[in-house]
C-alpha atoms as a PDB file:
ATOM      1  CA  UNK A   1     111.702  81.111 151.046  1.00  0.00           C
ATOM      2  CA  UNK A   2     114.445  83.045 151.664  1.00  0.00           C
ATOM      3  CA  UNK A   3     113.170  84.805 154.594  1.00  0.00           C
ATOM      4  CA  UNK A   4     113.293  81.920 155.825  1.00  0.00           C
ATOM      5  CA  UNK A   5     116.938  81.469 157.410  1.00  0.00           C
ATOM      6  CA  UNK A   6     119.153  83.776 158.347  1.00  0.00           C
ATOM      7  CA  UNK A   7     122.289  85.037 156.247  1.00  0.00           C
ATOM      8  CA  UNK A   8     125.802  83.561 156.826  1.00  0.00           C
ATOM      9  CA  UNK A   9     127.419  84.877 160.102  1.00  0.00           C
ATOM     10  CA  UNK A  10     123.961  84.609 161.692  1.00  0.00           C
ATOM     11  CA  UNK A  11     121.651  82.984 164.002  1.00  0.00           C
ATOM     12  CA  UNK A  12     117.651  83.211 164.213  1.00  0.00           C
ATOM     13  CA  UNK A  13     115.761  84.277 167.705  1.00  0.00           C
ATOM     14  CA  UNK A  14     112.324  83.114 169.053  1.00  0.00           C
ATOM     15  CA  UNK A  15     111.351  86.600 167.529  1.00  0.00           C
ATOM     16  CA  UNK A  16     112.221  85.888 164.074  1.00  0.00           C
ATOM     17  CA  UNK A  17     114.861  88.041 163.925  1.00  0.00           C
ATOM     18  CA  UNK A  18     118.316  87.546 162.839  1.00  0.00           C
ATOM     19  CA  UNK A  19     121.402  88.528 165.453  1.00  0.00           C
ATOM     20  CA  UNK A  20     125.257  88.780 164.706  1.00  0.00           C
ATOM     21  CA  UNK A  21     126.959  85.424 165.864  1.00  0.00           C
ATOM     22  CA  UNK A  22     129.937  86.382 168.167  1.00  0.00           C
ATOM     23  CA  UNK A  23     132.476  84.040 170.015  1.00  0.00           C
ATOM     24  CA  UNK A  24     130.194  83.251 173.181  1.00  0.00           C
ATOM     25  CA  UNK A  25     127.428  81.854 170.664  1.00  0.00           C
ATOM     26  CA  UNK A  26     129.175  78.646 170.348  1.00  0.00           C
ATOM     27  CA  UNK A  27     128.776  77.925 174.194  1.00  0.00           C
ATOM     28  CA  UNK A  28     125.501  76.658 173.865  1.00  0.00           C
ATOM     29  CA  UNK A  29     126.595  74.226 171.810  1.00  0.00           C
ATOM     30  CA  UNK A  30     129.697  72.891 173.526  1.00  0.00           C
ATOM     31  CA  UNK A  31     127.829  73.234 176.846  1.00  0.00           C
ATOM     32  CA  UNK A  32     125.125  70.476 175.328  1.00  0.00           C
ATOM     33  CA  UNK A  33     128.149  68.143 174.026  1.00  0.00           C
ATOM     34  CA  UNK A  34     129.402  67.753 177.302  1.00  0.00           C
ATOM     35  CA  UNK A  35     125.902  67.561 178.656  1.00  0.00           C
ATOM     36  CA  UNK A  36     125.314  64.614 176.679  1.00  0.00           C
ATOM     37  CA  UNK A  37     128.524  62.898 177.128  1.00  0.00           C
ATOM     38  CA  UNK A  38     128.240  62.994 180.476  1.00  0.00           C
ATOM     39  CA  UNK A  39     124.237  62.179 180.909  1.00  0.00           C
ATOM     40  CA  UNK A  40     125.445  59.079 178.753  1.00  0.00           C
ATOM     41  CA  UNK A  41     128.408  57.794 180.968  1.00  0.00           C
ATOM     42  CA  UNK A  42     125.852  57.986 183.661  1.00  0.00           C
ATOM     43  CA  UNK A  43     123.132  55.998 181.900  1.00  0.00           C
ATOM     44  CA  UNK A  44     125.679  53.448 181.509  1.00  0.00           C
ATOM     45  CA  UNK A  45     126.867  53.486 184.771  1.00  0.00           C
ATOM     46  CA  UNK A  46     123.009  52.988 186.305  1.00  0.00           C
ATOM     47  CA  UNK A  47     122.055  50.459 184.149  1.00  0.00           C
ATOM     48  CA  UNK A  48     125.140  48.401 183.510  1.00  0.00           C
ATOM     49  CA  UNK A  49     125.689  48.215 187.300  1.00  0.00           C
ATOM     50  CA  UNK A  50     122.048  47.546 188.615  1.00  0.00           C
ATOM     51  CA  UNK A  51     121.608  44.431 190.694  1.00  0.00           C
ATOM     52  CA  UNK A  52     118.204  44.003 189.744  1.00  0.00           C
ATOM     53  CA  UNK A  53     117.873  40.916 192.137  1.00  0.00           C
ATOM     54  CA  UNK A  54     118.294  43.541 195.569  1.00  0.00           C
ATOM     55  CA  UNK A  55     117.188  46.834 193.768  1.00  0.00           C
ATOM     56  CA  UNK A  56     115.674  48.618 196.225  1.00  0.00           C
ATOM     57  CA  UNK A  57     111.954  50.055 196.149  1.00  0.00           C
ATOM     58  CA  UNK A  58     113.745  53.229 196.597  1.00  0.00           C
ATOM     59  CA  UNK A  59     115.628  53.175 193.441  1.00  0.00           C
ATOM     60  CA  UNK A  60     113.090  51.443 191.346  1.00  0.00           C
ATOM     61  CA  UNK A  61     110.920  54.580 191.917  1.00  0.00           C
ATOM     62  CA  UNK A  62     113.417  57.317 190.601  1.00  0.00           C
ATOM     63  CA  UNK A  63     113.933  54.760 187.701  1.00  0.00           C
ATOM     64  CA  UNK A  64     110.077  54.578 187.164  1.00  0.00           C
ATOM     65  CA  UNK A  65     110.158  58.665 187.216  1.00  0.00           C
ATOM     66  CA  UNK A  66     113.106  59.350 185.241  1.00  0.00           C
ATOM     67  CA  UNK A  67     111.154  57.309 182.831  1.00  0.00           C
ATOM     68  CA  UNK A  68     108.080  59.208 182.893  1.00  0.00           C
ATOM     69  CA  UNK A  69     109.925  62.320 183.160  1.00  0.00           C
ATOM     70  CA  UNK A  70     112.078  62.276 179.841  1.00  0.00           C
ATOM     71  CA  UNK A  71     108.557  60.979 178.372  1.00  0.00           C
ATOM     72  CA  UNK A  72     106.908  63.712 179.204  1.00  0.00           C
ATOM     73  CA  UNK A  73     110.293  66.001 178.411  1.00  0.00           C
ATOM     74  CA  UNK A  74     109.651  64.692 174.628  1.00  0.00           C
ATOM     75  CA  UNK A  75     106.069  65.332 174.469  1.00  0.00           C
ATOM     76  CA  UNK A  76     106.459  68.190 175.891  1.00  0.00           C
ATOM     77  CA  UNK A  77     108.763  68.768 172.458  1.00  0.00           C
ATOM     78  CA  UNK A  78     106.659  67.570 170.120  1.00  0.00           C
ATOM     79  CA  UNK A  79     103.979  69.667 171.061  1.00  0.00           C
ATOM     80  CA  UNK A  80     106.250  73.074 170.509  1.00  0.00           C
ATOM     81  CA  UNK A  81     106.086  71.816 166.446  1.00  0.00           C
ATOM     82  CA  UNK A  82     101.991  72.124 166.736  1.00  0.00           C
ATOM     83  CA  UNK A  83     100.976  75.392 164.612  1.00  0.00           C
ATOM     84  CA  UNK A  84      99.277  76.946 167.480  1.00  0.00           C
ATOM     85  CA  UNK A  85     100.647  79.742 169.620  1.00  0.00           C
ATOM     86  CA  UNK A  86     100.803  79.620 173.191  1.00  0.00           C
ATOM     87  CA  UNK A  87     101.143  82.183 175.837  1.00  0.00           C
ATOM     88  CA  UNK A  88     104.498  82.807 178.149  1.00  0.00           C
ATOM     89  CA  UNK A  89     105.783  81.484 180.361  1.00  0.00           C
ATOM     90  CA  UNK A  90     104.692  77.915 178.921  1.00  0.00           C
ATOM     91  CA  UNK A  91     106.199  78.960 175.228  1.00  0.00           C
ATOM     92  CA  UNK A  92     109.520  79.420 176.369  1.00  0.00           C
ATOM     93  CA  UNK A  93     109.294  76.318 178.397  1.00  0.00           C
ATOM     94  CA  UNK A  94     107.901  74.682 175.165  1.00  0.00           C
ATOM     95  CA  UNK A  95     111.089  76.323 172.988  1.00  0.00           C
ATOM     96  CA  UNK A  96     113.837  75.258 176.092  1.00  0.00           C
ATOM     97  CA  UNK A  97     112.533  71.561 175.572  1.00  0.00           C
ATOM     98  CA  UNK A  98     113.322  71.464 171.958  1.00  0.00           C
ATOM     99  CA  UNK A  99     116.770  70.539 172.341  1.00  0.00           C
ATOM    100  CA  UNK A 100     115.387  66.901 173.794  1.00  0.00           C
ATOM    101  CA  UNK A 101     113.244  66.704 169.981  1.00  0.00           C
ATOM    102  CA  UNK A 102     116.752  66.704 168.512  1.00  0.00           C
ATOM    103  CA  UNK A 103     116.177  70.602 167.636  1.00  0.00           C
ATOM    104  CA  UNK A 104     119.552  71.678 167.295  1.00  0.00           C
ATOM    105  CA  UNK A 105     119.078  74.485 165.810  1.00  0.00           C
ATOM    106  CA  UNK A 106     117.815  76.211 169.240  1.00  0.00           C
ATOM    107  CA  UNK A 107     121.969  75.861 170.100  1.00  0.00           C
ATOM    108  CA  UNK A 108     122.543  77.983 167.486  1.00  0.00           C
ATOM    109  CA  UNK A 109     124.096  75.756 165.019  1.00  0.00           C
ATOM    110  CA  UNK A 110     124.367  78.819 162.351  1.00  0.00           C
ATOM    111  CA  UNK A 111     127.018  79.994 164.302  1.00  0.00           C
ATOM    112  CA  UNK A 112     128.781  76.810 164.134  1.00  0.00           C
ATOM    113  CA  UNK A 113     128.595  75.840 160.450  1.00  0.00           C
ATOM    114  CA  UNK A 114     125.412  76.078 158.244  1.00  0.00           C
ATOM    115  CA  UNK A 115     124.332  72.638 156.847  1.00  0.00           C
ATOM    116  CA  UNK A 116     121.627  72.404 154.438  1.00  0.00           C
ATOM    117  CA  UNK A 117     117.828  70.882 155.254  1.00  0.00           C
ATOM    118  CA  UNK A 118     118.977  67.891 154.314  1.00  0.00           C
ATOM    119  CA  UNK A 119     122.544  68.059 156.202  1.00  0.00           C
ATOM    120  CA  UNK A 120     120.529  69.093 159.087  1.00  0.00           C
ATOM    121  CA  UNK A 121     118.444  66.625 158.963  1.00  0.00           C
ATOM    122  CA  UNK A 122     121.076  63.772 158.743  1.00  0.00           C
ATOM    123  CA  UNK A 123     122.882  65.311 161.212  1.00  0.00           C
ATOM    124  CA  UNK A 124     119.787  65.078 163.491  1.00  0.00           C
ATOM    125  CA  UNK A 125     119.671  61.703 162.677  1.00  0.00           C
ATOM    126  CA  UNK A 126     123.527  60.954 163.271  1.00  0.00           C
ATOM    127  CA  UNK A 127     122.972  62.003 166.587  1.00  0.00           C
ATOM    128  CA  UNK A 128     121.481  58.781 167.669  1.00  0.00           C
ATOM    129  CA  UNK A 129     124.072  57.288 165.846  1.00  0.00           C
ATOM    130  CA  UNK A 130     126.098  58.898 167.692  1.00  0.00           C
ATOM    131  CA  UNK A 131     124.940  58.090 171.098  1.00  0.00           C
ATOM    132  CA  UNK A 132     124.575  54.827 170.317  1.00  0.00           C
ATOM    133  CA  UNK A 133     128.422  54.707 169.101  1.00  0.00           C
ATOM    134  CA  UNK A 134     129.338  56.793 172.369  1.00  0.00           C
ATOM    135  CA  UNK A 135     127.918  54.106 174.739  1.00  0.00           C
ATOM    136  CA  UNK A 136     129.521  51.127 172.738  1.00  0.00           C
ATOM    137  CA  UNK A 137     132.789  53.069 173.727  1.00  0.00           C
ATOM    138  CA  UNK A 138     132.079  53.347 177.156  1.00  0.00           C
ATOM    139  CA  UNK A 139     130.976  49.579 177.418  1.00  0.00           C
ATOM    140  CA  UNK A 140     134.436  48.893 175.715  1.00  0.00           C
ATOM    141  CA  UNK A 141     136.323  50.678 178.193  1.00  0.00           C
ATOM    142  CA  UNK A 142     134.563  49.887 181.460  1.00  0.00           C
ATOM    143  CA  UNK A 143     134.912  46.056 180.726  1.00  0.00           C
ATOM    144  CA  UNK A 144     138.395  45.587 179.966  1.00  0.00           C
ATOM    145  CA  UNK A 145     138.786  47.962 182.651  1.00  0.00           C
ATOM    146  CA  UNK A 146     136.520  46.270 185.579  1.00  0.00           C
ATOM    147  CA  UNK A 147     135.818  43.043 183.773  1.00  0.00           C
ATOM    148  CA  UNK A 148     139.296  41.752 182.208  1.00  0.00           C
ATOM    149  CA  UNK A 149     137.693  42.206 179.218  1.00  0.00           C
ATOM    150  CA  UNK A 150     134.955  40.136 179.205  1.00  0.00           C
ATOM    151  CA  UNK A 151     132.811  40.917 176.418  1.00  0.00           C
ATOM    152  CA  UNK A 152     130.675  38.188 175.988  1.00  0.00           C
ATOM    153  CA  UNK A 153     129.145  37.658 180.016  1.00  0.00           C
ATOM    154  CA  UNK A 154     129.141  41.854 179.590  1.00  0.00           C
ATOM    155  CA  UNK A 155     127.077  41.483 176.518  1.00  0.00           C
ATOM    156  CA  UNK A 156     123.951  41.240 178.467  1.00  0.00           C
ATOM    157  CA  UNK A 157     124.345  44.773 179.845  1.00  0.00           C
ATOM    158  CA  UNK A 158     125.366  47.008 176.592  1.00  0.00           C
ATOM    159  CA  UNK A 159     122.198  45.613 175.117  1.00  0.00           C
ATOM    160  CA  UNK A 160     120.262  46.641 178.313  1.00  0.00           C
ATOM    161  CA  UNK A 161     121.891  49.959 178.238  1.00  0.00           C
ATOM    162  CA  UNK A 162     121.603  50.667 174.234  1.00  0.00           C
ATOM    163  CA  UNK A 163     117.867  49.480 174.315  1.00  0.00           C
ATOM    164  CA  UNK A 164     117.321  51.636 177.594  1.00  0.00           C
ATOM    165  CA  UNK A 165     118.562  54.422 175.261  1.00  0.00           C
ATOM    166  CA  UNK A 166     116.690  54.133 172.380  1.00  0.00           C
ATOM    167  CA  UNK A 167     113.201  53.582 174.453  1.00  0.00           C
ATOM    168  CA  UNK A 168     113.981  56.421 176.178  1.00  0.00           C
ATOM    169  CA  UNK A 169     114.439  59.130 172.973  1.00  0.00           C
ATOM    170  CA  UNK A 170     111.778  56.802 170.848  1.00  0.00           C
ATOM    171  CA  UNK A 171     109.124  59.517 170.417  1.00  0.00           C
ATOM    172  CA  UNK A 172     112.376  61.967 169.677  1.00  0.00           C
ATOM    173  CA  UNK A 173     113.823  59.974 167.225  1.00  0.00           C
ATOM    174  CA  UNK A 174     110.164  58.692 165.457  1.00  0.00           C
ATOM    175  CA  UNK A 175     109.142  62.909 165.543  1.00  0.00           C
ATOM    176  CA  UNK A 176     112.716  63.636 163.504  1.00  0.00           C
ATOM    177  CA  UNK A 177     112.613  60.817 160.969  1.00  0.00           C
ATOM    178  CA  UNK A 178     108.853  61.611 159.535  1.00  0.00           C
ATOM    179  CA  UNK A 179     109.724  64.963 159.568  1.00  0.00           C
ATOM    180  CA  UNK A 180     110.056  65.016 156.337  1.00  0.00           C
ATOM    181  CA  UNK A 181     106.599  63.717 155.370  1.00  0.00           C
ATOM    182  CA  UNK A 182     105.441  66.975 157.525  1.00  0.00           C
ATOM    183  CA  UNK A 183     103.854  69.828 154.991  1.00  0.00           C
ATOM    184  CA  UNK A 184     102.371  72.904 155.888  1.00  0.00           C
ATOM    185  CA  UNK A 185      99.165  74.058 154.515  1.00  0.00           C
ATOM    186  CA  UNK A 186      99.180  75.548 151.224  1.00  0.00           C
ATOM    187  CA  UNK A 187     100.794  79.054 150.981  1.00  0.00           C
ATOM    188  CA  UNK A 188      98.874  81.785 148.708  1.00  0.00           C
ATOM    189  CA  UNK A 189     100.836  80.617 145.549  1.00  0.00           C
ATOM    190  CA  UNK A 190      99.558  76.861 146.335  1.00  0.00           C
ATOM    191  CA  UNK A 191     103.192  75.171 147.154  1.00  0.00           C
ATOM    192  CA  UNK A 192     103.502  74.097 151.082  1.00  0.00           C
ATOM    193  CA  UNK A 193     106.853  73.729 152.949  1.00  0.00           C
ATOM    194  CA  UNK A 194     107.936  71.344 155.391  1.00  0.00           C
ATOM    195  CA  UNK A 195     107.042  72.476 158.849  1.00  0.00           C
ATOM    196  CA  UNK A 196     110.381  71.914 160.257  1.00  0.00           C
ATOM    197  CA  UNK A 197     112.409  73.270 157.343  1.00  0.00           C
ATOM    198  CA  UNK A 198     110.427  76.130 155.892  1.00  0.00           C
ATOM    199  CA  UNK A 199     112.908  76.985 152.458  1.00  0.00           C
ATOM    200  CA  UNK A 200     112.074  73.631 151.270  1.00  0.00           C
ATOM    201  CA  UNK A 201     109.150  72.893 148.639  1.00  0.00           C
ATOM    202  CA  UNK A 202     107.256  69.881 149.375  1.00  0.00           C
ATOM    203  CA  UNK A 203     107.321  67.283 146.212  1.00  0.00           C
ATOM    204  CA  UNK A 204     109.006  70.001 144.149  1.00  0.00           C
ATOM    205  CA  UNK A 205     111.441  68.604 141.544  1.00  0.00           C
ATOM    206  CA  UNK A 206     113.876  71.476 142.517  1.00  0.00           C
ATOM    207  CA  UNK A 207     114.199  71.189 146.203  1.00  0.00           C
ATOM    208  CA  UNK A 208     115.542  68.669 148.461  1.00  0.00           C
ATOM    209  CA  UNK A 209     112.088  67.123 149.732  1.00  0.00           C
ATOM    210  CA  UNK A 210     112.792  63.721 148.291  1.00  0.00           C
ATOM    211  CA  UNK A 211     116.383  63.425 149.458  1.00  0.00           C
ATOM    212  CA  UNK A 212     115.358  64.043 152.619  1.00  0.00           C
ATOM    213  CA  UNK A 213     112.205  61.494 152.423  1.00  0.00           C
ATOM    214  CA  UNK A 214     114.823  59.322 151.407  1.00  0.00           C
ATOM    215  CA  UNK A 215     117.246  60.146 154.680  1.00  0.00           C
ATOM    216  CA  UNK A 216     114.031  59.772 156.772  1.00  0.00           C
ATOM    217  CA  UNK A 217     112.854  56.583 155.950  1.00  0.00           C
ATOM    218  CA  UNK A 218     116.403  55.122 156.274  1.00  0.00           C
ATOM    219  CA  UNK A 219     117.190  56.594 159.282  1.00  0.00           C
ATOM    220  CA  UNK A 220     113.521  55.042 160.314  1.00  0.00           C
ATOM    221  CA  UNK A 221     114.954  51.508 160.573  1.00  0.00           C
ATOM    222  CA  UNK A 222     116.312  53.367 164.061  1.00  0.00           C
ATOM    223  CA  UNK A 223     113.111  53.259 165.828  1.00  0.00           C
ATOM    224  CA  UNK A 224     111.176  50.477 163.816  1.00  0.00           C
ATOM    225  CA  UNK A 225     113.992  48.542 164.493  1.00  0.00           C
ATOM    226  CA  UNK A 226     114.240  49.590 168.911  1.00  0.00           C
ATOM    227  CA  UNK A 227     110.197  48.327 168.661  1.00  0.00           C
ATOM    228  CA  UNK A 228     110.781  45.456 166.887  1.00  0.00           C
ATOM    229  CA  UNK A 229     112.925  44.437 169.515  1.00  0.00           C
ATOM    230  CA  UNK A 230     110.803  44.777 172.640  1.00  0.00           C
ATOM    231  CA  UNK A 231     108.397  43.293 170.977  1.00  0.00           C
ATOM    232  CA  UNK A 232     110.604  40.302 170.213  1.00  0.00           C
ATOM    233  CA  UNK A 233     111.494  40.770 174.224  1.00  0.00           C
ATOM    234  CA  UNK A 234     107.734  40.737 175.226  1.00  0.00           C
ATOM    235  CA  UNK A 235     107.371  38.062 173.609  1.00  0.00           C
ATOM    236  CA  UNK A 236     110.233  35.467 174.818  1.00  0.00           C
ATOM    237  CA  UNK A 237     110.301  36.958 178.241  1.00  0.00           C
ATOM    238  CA  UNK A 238     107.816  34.504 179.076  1.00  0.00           C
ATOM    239  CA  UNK A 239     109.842  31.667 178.236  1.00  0.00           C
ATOM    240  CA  UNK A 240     113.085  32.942 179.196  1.00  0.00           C
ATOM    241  CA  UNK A 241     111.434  33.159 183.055  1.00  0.00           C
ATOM    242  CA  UNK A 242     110.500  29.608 182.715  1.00  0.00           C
ATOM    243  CA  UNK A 243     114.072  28.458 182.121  1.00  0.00           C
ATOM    244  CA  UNK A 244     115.385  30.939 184.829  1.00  0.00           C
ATOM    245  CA  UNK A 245     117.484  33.113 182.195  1.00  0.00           C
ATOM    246  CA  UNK A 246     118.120  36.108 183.476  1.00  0.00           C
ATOM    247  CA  UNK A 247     120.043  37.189 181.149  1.00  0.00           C
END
């Protein structure tokens, strides 16, 4: 098990190896923060600002592909956990798309601090928190900025943007909450490990399995909760068009 992280001070490779962390190593990570930050201001600027009464066929179709794209993005991730080895260049394509599963460890997190399974694991999950928190911000500012604070006719649009959000990293967020309930197959001396965090001990009384079931199933309400509401959409839509509530 305890081959199976690196020692403080350093970061794991694709090889398996263990490098030195030096002062460039934490670019990664920075680089993605601002990423994000930005790729979420924009979000909220395209889908707090769409008039979907004149949206052009134009711009429907980049929606419609964006869509399918950051689907596909995800899938693409959750295939890279499969215990099967595939050949270059699609492997490194396969490890590059990681960081959209919420792998964060591909940034090199050891060479920013060096949580535990089950810190990394919450922090994974904190993410979406995050984001979430992050565009409730943004709505904030761009209302009583553009909208003299207006919160309640602006309503209509966080809740567009926030459920845009969470349908869009769904299979993300679903593949990082049951990770926990992922074992391996049985190593020689009969215990597995979790696929996605190798030192721990599956349903061992001295590891940090359960904790982290716990954490998983909580942070579960997330996605149950984003399906649960399209549904309740699907199903009122209907209803809501008969009134002429656009809203």
């Amino acid at each position: 098990l305890q081959c199976g992280q690196c020692l403080d001070g350093f970061y794991a490779t694709s090889d398996g190896t263990c490098k030195k962390c030096s002062g460039r190593n934490l670019l990664p990570f920075v680089l993605a923060v601002v990423f994000m930050m930005v790729a979420l201001v924009v979000l909220y600027h395209v889908v707090a600002t769409e008039d979907k009464s004149s949206q052009s066929h134009s711009m429907l179709l980049v929606s419609v592909s964006g869509s399918q794209m950051i689907t596909v993005v995800q899938m693409l991730a959750a295939m890279g956990n499969m215990s099967f080895s595939f050949a270059e260049p699609f492997s490194s394509l396969l490890n590059f798309v990681q960081i959209f599963n919420f792998n964060i460890e591909v940034l090199q997190l050891e060479c920013v601090a060096s949580p535990s399974p089950l810190g990394l694991l919450a922090g994974k999950i904190m993410i979406v928190v995050a984001m979430l928190f992050f565009l409730c911000v943004v709505h904030v500012f761009h209302v009583v900025l553009f909208y003299k604070a207006a919160f309640k006719n602006r309503m209509p649009a966080l809740l567009s943007v926030l459920g845009t959000m969470l349908m869009a990293f769904f299979i993300s967020t679903t593949s990082t909450v049951f990770s926990p309930l992922q074992c391996s197959e049985p190593h020689p001396n009969g215990k597995s490990t979790l696929k996605g965090y190798p030192t721990v001990v599956c349903w061992d009384a001295g590891s940090e399995h359960s904790a982290m079931v716990a954490v998983g199933l909580v942070g579960s309400i997330i996605p149950v909760g984003a399906l649960m509401a399209a549904l309740w959409v699907v199903a009122v839509y209907p209803r809501k068009l008969r009134q002429g509530d656009t809203d």
